[in-house]
Protein backbone atom coordinates (compact mmCIF):
# COMPACT_ATOMS: atom_id res chain seq x y z
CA UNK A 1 -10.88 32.34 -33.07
CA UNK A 2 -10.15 29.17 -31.02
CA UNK A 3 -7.71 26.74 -32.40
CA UNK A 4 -7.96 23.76 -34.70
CA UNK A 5 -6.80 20.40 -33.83
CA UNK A 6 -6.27 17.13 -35.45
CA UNK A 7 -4.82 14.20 -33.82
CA UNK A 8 -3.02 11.13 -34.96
CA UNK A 9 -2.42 8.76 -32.07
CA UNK A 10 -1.23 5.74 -32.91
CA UNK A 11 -0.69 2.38 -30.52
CA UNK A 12 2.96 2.10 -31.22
CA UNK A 13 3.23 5.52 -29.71
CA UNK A 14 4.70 7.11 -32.18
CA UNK A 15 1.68 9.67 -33.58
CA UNK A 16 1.55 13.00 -34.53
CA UNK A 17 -0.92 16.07 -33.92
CA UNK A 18 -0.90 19.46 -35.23
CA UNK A 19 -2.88 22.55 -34.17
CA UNK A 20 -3.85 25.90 -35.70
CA UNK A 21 -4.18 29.03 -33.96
CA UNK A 22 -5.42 32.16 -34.94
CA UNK A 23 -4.58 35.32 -32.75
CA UNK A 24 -5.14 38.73 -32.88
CA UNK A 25 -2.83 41.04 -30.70
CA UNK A 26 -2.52 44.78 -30.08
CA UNK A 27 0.30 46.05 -31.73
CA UNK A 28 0.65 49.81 -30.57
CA UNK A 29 -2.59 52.09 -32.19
CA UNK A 30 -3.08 49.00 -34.51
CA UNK A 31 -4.04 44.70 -34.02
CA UNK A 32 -2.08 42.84 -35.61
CA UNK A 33 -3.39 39.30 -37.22
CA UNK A 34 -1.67 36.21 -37.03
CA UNK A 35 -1.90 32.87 -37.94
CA UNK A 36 0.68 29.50 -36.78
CA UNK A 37 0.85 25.72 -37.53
CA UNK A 38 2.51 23.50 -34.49
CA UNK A 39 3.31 20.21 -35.35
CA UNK A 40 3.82 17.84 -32.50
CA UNK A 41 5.15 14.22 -31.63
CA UNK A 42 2.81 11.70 -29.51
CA UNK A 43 4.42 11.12 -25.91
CA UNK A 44 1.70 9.19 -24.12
CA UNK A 45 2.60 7.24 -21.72
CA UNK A 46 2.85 3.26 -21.24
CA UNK A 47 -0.71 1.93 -20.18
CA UNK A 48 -2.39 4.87 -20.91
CA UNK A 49 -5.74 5.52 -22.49
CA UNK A 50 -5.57 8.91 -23.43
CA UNK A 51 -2.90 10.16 -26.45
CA UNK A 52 -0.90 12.95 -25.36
CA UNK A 53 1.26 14.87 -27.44
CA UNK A 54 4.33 17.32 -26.90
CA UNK A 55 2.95 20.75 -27.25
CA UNK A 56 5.35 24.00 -26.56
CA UNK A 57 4.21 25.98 -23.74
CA UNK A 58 5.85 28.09 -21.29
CA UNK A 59 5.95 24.92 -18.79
CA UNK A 60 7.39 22.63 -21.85
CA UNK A 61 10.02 25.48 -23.92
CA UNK A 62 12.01 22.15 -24.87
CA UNK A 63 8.98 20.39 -26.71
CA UNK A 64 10.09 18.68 -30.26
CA UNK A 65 7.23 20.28 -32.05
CA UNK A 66 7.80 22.51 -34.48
CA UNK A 67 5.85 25.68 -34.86
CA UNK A 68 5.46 27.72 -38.16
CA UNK A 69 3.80 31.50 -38.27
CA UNK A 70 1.76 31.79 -41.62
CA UNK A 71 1.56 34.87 -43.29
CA UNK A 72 -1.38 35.81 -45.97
CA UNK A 73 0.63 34.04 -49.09
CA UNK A 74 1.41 30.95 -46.87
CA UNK A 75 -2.41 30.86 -46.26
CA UNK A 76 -3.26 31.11 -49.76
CA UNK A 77 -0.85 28.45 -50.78
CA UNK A 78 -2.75 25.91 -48.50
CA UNK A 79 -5.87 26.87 -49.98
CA UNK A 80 -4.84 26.39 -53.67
CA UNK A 81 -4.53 22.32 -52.57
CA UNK A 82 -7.66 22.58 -50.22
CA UNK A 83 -9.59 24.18 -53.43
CA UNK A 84 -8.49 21.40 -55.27
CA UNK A 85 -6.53 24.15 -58.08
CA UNK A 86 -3.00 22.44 -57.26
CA UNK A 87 -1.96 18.86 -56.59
CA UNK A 88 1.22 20.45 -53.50
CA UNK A 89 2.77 22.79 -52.22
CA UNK A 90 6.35 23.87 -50.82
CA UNK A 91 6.95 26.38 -48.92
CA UNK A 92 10.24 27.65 -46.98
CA UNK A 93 10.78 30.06 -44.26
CA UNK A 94 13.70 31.24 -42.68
CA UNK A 95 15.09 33.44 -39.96
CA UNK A 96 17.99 33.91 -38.08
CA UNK A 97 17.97 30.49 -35.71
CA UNK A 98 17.32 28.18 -38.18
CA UNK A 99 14.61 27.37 -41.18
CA UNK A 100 11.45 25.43 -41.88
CA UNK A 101 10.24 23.53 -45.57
CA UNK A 102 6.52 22.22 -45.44
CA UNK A 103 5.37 20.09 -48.50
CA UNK A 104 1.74 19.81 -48.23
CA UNK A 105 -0.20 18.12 -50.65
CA UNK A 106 -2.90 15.87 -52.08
CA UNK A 107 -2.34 11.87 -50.55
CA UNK A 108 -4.83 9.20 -51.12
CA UNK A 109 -8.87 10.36 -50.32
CA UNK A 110 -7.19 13.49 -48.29
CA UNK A 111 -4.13 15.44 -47.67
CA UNK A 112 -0.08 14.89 -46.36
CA UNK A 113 1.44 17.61 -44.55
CA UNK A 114 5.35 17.45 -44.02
CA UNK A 115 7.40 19.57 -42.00
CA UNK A 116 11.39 19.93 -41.35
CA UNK A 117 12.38 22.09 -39.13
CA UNK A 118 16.51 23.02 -38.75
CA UNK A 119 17.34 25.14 -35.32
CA UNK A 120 20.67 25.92 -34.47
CA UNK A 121 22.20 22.54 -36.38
CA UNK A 122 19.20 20.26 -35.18
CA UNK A 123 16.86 18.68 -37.78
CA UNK A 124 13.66 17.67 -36.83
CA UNK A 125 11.15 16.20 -39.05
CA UNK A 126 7.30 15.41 -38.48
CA UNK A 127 4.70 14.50 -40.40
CA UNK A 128 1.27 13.12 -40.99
CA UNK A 129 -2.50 12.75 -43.12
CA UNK A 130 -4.77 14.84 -42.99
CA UNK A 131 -8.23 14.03 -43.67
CA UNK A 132 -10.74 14.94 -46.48
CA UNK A 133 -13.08 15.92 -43.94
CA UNK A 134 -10.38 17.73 -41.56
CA UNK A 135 -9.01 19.35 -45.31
CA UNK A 136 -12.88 20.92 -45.45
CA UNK A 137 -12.42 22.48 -42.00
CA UNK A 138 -8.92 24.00 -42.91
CA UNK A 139 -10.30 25.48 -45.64
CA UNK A 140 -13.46 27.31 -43.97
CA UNK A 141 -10.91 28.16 -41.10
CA UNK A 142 -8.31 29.78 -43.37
CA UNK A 143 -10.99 31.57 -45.30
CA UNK A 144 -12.92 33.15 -42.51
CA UNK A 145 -9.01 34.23 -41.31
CA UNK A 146 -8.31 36.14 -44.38
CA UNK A 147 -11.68 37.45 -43.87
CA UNK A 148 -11.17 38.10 -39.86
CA UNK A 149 -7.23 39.57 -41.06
CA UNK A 150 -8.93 42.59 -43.50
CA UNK A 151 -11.22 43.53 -40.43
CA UNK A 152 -8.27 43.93 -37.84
């Protein structure tokens, strides 16, 4: 599956995108579905017309986003909001160089994602809307994954 963005540039400079991937990798005799949420700060330059954001990549390892794998339950949690069965959600993972909490939730005529991120004593925290139109995307996407995650 390709990946999901939504941007929020902003003039001041100080915006926020997030993308969802979907990947499917060998994993000895079986493939192995997974599913991750990166959340990163605007860095476009001065004079610029195009937003640009600070993605992790292999060129960038010391990007300020923060990235969060989501299992099956994580999934499912999103969807209860998207479905409209629960107002929010939180939900907390850890492992052994730091943790993540992501409050996601109803806000206004669409949706509020909020993420902190703690690595090795650093907090980071990023944020932003999500519209009621980009909230009808998420949910197709994250259906047709749990879908796409029984066929692997």
């Amino acid at each position: 599956m390709k990946e999901f963005r939504i941007y929020k540039p902003r003039k001041t400079m100080d915006g926020l995108a997030s993308k969802i991937q979907f990947v499917v990798k060998k994993k000895g005799k079986y493939d192995e579905a997974m599913s991750f949420w990166e959340i990163s700060k605007e860095t476009t330059p001065e004079n610029s017309e195009n937003a640009s954001f600070d993605w992790r990549s292999d060129k960038n390892p010391q990007s300020k986003s923060i990235t969060i794998k989501l299992g099956l339950p994580d999934i499912s949690s999103f969807l209860l909001v998207l479905m409209g069965i629960q107002e929010s959600i939180k939900l907390f993972h850890q492992n052994k160089n730091g943790n993540v909490s992501i409050n996601f939730g109803k806000y206004k005529d669409g949706y509020s994602l909020n993420v902190s991120s703690q690595v090795n004593g650093e907090i980071l925290k990023l944020g932003h809307t999500i519209s009621a139109g980009e909230g009808i995307i998420l949910e197709v996407l994250f259906k047709d994954y749990i879908v796409k995650y029984h066929e692997v």
